[in-house]
C-alpha atoms as a PDB file:
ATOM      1  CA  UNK A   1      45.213 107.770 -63.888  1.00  0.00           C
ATOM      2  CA  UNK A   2      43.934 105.950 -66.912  1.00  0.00           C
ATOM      3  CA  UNK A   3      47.385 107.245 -68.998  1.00  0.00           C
ATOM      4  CA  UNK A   4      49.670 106.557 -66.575  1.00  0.00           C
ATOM      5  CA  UNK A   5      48.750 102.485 -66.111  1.00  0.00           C
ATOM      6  CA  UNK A   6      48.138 102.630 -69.832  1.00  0.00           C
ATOM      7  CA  UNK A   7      52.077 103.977 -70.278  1.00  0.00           C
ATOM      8  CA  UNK A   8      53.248 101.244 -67.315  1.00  0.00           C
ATOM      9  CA  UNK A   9      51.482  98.706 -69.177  1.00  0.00           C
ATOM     10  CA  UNK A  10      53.395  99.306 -72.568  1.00  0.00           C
ATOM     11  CA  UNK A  11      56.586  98.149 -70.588  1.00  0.00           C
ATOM     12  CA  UNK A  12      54.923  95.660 -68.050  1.00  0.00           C
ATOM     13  CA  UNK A  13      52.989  92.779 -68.877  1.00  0.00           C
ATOM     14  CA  UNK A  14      51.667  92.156 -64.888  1.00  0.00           C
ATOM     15  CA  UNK A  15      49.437  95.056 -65.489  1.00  0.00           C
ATOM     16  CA  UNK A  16      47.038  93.285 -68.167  1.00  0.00           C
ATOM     17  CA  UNK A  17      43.908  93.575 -67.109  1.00  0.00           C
ATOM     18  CA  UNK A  18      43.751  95.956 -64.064  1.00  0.00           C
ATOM     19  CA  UNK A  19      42.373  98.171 -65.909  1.00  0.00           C
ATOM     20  CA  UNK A  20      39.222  98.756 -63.607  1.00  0.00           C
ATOM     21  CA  UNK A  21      41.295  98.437 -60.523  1.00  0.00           C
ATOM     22  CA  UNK A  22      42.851 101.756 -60.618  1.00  0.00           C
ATOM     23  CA  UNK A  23      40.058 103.856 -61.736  1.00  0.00           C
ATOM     24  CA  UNK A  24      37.127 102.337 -59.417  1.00  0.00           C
ATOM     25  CA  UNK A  25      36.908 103.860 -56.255  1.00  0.00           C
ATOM     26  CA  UNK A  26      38.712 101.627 -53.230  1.00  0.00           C
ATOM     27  CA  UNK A  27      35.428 101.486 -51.232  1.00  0.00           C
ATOM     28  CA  UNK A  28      34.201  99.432 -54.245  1.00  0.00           C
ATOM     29  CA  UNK A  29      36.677  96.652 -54.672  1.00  0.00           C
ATOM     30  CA  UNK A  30      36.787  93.058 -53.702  1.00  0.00           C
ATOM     31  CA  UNK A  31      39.419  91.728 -51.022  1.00  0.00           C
ATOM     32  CA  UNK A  32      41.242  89.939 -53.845  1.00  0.00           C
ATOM     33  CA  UNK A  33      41.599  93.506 -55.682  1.00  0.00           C
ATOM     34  CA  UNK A  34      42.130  95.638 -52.636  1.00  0.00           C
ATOM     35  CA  UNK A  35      45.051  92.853 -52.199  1.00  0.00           C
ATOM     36  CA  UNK A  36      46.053  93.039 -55.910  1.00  0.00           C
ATOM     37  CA  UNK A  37      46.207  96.863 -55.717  1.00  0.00           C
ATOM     38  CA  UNK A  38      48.071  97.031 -53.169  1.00  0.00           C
ATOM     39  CA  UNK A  39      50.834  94.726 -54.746  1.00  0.00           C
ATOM     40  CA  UNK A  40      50.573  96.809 -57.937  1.00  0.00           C
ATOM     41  CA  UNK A  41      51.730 100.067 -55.859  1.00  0.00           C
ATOM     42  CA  UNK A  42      54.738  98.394 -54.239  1.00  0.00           C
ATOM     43  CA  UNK A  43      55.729  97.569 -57.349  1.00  0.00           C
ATOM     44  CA  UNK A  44      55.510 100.325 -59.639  1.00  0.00           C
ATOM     45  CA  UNK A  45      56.160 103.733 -57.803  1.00  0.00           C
ATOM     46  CA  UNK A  46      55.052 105.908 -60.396  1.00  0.00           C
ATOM     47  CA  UNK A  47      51.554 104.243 -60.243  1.00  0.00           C
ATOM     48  CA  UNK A  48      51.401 104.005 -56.783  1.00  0.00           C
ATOM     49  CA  UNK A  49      51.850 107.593 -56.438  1.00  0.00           C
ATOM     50  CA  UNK A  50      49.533 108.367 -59.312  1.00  0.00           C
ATOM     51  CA  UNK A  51      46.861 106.753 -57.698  1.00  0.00           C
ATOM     52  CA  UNK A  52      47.893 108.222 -54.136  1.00  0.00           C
ATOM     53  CA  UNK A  53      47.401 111.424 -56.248  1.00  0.00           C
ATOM     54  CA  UNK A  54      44.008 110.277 -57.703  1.00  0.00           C
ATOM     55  CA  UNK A  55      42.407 109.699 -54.462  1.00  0.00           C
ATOM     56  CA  UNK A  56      43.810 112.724 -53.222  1.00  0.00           C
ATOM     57  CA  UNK A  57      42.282 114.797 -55.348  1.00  0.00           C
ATOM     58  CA  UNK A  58      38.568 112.779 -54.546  1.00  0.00           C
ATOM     59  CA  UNK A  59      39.073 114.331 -51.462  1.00  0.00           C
ATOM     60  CA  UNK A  60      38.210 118.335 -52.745  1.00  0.00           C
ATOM     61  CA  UNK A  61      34.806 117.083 -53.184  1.00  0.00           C
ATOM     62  CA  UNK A  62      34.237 117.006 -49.264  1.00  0.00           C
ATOM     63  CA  UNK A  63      35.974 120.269 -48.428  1.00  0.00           C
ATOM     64  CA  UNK A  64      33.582 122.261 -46.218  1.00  0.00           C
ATOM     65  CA  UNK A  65      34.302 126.126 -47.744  1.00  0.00           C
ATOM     66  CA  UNK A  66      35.882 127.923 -50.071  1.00  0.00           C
ATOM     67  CA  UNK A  67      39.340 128.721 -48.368  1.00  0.00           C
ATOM     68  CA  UNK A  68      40.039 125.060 -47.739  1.00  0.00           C
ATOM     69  CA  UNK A  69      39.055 123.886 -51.079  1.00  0.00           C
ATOM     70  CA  UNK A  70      41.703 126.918 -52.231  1.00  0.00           C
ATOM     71  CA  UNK A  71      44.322 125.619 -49.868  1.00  0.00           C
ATOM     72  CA  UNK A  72      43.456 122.234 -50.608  1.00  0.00           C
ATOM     73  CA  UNK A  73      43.912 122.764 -54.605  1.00  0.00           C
ATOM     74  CA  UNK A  74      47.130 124.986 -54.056  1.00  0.00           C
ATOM     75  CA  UNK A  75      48.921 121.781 -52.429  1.00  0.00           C
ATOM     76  CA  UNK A  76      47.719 119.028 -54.365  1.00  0.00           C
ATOM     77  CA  UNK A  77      48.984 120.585 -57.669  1.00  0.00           C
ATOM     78  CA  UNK A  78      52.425 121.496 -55.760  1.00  0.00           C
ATOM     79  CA  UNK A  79      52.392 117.614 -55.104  1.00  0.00           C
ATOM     80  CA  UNK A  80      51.670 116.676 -58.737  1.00  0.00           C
ATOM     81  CA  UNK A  81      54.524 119.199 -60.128  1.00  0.00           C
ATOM     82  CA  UNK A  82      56.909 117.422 -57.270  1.00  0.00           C
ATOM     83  CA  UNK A  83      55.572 114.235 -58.687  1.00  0.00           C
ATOM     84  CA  UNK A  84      56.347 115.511 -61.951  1.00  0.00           C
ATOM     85  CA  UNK A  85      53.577 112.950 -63.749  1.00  0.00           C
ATOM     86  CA  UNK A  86      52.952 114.021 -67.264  1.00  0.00           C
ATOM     87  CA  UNK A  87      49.349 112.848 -67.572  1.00  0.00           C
ATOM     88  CA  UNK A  88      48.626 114.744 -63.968  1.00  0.00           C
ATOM     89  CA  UNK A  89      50.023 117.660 -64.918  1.00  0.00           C
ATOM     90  CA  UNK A  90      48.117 118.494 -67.866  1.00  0.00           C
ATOM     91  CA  UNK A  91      45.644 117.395 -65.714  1.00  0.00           C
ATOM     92  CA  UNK A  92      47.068 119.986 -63.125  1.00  0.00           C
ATOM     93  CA  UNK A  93      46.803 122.651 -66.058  1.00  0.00           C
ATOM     94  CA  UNK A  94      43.385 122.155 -66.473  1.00  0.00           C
ATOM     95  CA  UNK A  95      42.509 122.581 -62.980  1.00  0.00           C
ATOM     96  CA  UNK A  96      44.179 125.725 -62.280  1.00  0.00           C
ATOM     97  CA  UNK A  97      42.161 127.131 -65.869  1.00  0.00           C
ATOM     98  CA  UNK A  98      39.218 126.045 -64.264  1.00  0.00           C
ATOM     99  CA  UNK A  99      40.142 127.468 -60.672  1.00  0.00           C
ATOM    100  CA  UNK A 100      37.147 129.769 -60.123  1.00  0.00           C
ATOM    101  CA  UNK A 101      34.372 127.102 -61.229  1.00  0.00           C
ATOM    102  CA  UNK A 102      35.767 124.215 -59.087  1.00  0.00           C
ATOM    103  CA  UNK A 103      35.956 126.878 -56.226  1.00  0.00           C
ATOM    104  CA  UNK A 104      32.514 127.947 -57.114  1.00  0.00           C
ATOM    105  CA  UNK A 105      31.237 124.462 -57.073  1.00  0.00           C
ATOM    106  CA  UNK A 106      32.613 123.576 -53.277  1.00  0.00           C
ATOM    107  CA  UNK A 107      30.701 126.724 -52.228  1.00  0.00           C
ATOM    108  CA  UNK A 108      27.061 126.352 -53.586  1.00  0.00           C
ATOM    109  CA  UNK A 109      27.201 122.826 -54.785  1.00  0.00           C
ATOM    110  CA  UNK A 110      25.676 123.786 -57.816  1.00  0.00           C
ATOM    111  CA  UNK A 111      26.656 122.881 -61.158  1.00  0.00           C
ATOM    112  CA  UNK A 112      24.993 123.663 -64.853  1.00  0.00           C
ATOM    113  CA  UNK A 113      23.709 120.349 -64.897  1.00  0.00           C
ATOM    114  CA  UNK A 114      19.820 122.239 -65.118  1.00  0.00           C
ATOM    115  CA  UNK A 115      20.660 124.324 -68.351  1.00  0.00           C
ATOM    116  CA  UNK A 116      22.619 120.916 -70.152  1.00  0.00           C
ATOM    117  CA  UNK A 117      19.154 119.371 -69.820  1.00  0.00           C
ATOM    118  CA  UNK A 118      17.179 122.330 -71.088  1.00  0.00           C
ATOM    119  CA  UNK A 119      19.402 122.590 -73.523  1.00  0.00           C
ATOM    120  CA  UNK A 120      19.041 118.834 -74.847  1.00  0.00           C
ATOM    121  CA  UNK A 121      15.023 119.429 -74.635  1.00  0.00           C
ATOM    122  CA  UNK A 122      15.968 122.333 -77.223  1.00  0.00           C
ATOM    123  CA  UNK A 123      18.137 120.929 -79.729  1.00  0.00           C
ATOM    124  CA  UNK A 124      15.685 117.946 -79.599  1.00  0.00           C
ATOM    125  CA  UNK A 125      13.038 119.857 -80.307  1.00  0.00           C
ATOM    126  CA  UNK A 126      15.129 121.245 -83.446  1.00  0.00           C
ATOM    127  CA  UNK A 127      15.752 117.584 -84.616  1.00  0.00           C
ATOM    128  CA  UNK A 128      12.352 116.928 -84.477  1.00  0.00           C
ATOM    129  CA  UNK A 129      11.043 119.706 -86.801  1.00  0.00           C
ATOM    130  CA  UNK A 130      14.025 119.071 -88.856  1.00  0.00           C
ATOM    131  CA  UNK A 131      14.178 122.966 -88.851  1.00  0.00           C
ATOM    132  CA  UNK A 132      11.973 125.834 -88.232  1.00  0.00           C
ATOM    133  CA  UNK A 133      11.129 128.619 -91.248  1.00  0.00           C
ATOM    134  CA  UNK A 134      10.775 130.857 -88.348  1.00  0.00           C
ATOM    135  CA  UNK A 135      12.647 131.910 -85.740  1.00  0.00           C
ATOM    136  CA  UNK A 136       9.277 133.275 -83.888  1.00  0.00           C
ATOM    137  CA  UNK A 137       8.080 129.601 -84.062  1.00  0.00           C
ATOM    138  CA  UNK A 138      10.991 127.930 -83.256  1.00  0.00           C
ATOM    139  CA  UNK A 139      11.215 130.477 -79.874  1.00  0.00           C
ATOM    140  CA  UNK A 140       7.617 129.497 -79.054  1.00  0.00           C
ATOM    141  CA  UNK A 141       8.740 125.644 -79.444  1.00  0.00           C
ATOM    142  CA  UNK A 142      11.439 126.428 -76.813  1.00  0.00           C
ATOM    143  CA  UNK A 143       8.720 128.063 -74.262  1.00  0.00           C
ATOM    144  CA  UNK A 144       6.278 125.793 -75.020  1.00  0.00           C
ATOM    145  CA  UNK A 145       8.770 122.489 -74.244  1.00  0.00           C
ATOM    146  CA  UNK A 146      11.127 124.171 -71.835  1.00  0.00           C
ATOM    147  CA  UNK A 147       8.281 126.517 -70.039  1.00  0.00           C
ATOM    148  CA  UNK A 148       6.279 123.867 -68.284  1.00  0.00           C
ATOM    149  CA  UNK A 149       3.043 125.697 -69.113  1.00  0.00           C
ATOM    150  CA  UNK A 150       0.125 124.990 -67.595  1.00  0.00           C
ATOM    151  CA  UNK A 151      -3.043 125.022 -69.818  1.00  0.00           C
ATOM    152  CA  UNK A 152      -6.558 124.517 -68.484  1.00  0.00           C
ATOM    153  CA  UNK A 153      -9.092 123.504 -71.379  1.00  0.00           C
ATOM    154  CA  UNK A 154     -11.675 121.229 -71.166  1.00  0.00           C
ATOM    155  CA  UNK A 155     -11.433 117.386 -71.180  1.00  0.00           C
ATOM    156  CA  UNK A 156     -14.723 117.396 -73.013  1.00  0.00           C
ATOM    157  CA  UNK A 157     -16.616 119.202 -74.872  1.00  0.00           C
ATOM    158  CA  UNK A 158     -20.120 120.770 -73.731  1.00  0.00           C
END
């Protein structure tokens, strides 16, 4: 959505400073922006149906299984080739590479946002050390910080 205002915006001067208007959700704006928007997408077509496209596309996120959220995918990026947007049809491209994980996701609701956060535990662990001579020790770093061991000595000493 971004691209598109940004190319608009090389050949309109209106469009200074609506930069937020487009990308925040419509739930979220003020009367004088809803109003403002609105104007905007009378005005320029190819924004107005970028956006139209844009909140579309927010509406995946609420499909209830797997076959809608296939049908639902399988039109919108029919619309965006009839649209025939640049910036939404790479966008388009990526979508359909990533078919199978965006499918994935309407269906469990899961995403790898678990491991990303192991992961950052790990390489900060690396940072820290500024390198391991072993790879033994630098394993038993990663079960020690990542594990969430449990280890039962004494507070004090008898």
């Amino acid at each position: 959505m971004d691209a598109v205002r940004k190319a608009e915006r090389r050949e309109q001067d209106a469009l200074k400073g609506h930069k937020y208007t487009f990308l925040r959700n419509p739930e979220s704006l003020s009367k004088t922006q809803q109003q403002q928007l609105t104007n905007m997408i009378r005005l320029y077509p190819t924004l107005g149906e970028a956006y139209r496209l844009k909140t579309l596309f927010n509406d995946l996120w609420s499909m209830p299984d797997k076959h809608s959220a296939h049908a639902f995918l399988t039109q919108w990026c029919d619309e965006v080739n009839q649209a025939s947007i640049p910036a939404f049809q790479v966008f388009a491209k990526t979508v359909i590479s990533h078919w199978n994980g965006i499918i994935h996701f309407v269906e469990s609701r899961l995403t790898n946002g678990i491991l990303e956060g192991i992961n950052n535990k790990i390489q900060l662990a690396k940072r820290r050390a500024r390198g391991y001579r072993n790879t033994n020790n630098f394993i038993n770093m990663i079960y020690f910080l990542c594990g969430k061991l449990q280890f039962t000595y004494p507070r004090y000493f008898t």
